[in-house]
N, C-alpha and C. Protein backbone atom coordinates (compact mmCIF):
# COMPACT_ATOMS: atom_id res chain seq x y z
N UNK A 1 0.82 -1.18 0.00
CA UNK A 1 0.00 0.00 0.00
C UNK A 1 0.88 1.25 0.00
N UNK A 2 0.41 1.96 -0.35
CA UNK A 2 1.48 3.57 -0.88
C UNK A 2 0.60 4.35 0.11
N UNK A 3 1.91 5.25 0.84
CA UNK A 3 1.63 5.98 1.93
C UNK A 3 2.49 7.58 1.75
N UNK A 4 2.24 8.06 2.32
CA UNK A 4 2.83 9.71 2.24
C UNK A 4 4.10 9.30 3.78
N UNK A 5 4.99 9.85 3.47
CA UNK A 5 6.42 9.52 4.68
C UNK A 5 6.08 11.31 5.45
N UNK A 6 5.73 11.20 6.65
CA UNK A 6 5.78 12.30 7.57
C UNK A 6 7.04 12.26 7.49
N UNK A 7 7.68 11.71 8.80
CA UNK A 7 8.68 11.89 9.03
C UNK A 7 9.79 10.40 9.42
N UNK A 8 10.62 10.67 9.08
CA UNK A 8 12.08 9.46 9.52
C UNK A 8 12.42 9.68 10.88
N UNK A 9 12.25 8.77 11.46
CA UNK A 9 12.70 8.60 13.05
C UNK A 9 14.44 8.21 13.02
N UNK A 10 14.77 7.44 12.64
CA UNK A 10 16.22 7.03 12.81
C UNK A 10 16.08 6.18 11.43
N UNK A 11 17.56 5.46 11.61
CA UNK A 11 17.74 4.71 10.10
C UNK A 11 17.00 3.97 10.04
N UNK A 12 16.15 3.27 10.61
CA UNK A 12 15.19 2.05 10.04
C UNK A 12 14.20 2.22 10.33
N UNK A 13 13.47 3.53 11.02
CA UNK A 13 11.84 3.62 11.84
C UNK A 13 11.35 5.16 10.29
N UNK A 14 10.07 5.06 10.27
CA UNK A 14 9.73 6.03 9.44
C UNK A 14 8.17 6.29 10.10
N UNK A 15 7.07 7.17 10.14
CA UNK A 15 6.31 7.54 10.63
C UNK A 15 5.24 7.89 8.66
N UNK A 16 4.30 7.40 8.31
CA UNK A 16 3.71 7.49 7.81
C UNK A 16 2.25 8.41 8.38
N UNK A 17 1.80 9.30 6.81
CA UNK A 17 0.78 10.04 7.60
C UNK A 17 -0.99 9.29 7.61
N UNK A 18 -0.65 8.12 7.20
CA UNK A 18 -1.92 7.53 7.17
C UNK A 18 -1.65 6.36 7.43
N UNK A 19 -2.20 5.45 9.18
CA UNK A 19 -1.92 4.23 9.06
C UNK A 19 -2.26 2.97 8.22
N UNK A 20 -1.19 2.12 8.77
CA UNK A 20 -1.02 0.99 8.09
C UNK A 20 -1.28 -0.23 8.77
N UNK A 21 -1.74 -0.98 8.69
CA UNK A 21 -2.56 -1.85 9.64
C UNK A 21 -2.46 -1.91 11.16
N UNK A 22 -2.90 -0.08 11.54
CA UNK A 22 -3.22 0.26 12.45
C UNK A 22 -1.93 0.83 13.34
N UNK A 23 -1.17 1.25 12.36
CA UNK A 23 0.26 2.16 13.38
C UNK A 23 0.92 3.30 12.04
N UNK A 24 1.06 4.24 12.52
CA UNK A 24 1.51 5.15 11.53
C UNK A 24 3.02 4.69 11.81
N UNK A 25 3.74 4.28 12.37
CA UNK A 25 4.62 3.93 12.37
C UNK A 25 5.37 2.91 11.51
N UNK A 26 7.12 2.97 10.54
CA UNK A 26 6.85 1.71 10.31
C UNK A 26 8.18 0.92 10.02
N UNK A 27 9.45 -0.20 10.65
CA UNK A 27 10.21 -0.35 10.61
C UNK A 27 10.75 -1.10 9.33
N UNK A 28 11.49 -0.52 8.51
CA UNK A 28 12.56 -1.89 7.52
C UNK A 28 12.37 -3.02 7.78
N UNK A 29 12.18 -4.51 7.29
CA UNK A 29 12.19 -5.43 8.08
C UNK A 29 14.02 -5.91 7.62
N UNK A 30 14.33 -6.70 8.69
CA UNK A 30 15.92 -6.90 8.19
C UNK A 30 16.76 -6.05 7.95
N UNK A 31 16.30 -4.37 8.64
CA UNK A 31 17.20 -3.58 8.41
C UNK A 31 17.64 -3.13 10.04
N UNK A 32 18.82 -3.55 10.20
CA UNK A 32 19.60 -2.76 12.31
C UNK A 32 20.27 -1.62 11.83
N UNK A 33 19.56 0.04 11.79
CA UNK A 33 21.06 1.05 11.67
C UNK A 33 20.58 1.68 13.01
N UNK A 34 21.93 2.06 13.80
CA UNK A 34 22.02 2.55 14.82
C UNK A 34 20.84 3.60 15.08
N UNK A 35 20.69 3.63 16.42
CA UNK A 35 20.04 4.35 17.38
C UNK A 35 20.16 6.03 16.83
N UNK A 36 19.40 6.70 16.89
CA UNK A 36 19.58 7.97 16.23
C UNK A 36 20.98 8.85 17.25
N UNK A 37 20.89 8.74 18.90
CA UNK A 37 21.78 9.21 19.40
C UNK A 37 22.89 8.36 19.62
N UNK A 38 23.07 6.98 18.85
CA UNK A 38 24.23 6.50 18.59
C UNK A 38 25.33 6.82 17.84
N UNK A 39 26.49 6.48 17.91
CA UNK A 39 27.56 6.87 16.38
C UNK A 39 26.63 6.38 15.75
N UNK A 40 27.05 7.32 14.55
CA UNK A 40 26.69 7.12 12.96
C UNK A 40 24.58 6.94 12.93
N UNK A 41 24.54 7.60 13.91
CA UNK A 41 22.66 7.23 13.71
C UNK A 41 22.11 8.48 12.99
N UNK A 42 22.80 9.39 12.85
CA UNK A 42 22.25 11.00 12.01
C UNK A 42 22.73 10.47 10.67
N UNK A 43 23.50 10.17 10.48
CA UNK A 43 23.91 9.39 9.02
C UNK A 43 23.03 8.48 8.81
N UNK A 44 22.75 7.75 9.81
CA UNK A 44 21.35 6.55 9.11
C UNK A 44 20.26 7.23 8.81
N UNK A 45 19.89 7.86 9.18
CA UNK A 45 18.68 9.06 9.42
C UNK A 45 18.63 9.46 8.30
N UNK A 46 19.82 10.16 7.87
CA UNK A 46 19.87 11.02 6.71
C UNK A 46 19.76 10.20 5.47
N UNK A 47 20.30 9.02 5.67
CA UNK A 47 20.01 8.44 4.49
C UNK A 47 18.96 7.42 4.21
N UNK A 48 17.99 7.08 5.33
CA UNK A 48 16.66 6.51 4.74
C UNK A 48 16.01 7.44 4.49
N UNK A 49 16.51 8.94 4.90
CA UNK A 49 15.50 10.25 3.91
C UNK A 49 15.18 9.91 3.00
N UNK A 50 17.02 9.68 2.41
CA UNK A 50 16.85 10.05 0.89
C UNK A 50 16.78 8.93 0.24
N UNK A 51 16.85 8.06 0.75
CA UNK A 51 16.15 6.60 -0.14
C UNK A 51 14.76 6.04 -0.22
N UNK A 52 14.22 7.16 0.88
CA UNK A 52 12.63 6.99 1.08
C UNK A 52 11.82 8.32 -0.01
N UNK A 53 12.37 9.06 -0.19
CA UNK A 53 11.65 10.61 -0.64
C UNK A 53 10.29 10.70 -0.03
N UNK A 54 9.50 10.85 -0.63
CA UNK A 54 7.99 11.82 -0.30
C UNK A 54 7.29 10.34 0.09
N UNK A 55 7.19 9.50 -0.91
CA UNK A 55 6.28 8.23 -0.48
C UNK A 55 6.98 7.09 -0.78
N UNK A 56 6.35 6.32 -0.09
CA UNK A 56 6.32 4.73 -0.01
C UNK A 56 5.73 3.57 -0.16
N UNK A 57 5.98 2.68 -0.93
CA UNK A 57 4.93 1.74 -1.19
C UNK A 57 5.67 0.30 0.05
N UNK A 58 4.58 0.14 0.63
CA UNK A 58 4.47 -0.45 2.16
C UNK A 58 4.01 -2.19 1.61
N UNK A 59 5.13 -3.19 2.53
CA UNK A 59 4.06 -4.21 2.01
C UNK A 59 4.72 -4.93 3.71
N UNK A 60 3.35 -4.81 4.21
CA UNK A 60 3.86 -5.39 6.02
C UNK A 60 3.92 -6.91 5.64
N UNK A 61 5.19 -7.31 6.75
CA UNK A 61 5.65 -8.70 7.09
C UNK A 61 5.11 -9.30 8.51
N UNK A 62 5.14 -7.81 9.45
CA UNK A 62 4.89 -8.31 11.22
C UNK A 62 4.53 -7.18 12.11
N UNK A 63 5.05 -7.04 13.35
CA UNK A 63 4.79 -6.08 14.10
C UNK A 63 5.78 -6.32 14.87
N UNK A 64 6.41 -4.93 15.84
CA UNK A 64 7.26 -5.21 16.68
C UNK A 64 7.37 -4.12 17.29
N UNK A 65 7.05 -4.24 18.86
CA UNK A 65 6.85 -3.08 19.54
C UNK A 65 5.88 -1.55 19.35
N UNK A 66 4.65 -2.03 18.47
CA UNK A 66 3.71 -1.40 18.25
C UNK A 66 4.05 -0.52 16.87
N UNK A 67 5.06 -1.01 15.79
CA UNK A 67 5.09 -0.57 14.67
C UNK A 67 5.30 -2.58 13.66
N UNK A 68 4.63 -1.45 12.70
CA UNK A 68 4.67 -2.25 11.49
C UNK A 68 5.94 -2.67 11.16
N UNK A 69 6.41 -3.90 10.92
CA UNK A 69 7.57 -4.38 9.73
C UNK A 69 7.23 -4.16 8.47
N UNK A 70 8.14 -3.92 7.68
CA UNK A 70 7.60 -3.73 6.37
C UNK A 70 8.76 -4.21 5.51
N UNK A 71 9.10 -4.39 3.67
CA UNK A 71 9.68 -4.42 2.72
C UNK A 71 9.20 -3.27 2.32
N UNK A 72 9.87 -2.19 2.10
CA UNK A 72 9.34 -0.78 1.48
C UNK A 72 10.41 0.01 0.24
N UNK A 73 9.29 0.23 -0.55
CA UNK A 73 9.55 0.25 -1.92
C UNK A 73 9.82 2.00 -2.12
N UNK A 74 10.49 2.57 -2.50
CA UNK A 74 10.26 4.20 -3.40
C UNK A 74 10.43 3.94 -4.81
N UNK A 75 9.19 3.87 -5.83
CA UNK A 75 9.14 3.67 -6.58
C UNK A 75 9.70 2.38 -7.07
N UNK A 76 10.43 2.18 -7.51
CA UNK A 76 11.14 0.83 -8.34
C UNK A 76 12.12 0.08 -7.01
N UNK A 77 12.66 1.30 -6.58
CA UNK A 77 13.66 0.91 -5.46
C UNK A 77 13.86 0.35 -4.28
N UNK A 78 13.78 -0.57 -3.81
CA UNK A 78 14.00 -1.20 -2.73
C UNK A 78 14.55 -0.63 -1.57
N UNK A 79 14.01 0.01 -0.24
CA UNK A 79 14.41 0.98 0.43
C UNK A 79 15.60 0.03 1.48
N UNK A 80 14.39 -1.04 1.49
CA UNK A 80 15.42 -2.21 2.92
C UNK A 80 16.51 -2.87 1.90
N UNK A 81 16.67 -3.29 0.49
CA UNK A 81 18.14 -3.41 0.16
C UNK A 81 19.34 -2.08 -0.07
N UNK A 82 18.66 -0.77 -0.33
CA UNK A 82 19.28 0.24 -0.30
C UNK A 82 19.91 0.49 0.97
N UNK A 83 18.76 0.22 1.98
CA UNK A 83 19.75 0.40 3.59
C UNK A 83 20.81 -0.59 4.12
N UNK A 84 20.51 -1.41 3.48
CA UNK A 84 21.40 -3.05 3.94
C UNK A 84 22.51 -3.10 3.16
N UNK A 85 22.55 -2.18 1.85
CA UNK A 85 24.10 -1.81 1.13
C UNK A 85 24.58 -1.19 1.72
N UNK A 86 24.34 -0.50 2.89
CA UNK A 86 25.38 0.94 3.30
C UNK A 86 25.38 -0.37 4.67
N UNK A 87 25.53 -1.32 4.84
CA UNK A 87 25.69 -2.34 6.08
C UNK A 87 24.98 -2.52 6.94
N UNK A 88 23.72 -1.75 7.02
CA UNK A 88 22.79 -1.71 8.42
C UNK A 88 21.75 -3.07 7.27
């Protein structure tokens, strides 16, 4: 399902403005990048920005800790193999 991206929480959490089976919230599945006030977590941040842009096409796997897992798409692009090339 294609969603509008509010805002990026850290490298793998994203906040959608319309929920998704019931959490606007929504994590990479298979994607670990550091804690936002960890090393290197403003760098993760910054770059599921820009591998996410404006929207997302959402396809949930699970739940975990009251957000969605997801495989999430920007357009053609694969957001969770884009994050898992930079090692997270």
């Amino acid at each position: 399902m294609k969603r509008k991206v509010d805002k990026v929480i850290d490298g793998d959490t994203f906040r959608v403005k319309r929920k998704v089976d019931g959490s606007n919230y929504v994590r990479l599945a298979n994607v670990n990048a550091p804690e936002i006030n960890a090393r290197g977590g403003q760098t993760a941040k910054a770059r599921l920005k820009t591998a996410l842009g404006s929207n997302a096409n959402i396809t949930t796997r699970g739940r975990s800790y009251g957000r969605v897992v997801a495989d999430v798409r920007s357009g053609r692009r694969s957001v969770n193999k884009k994050m898992k090339s930079y090692g997270y």
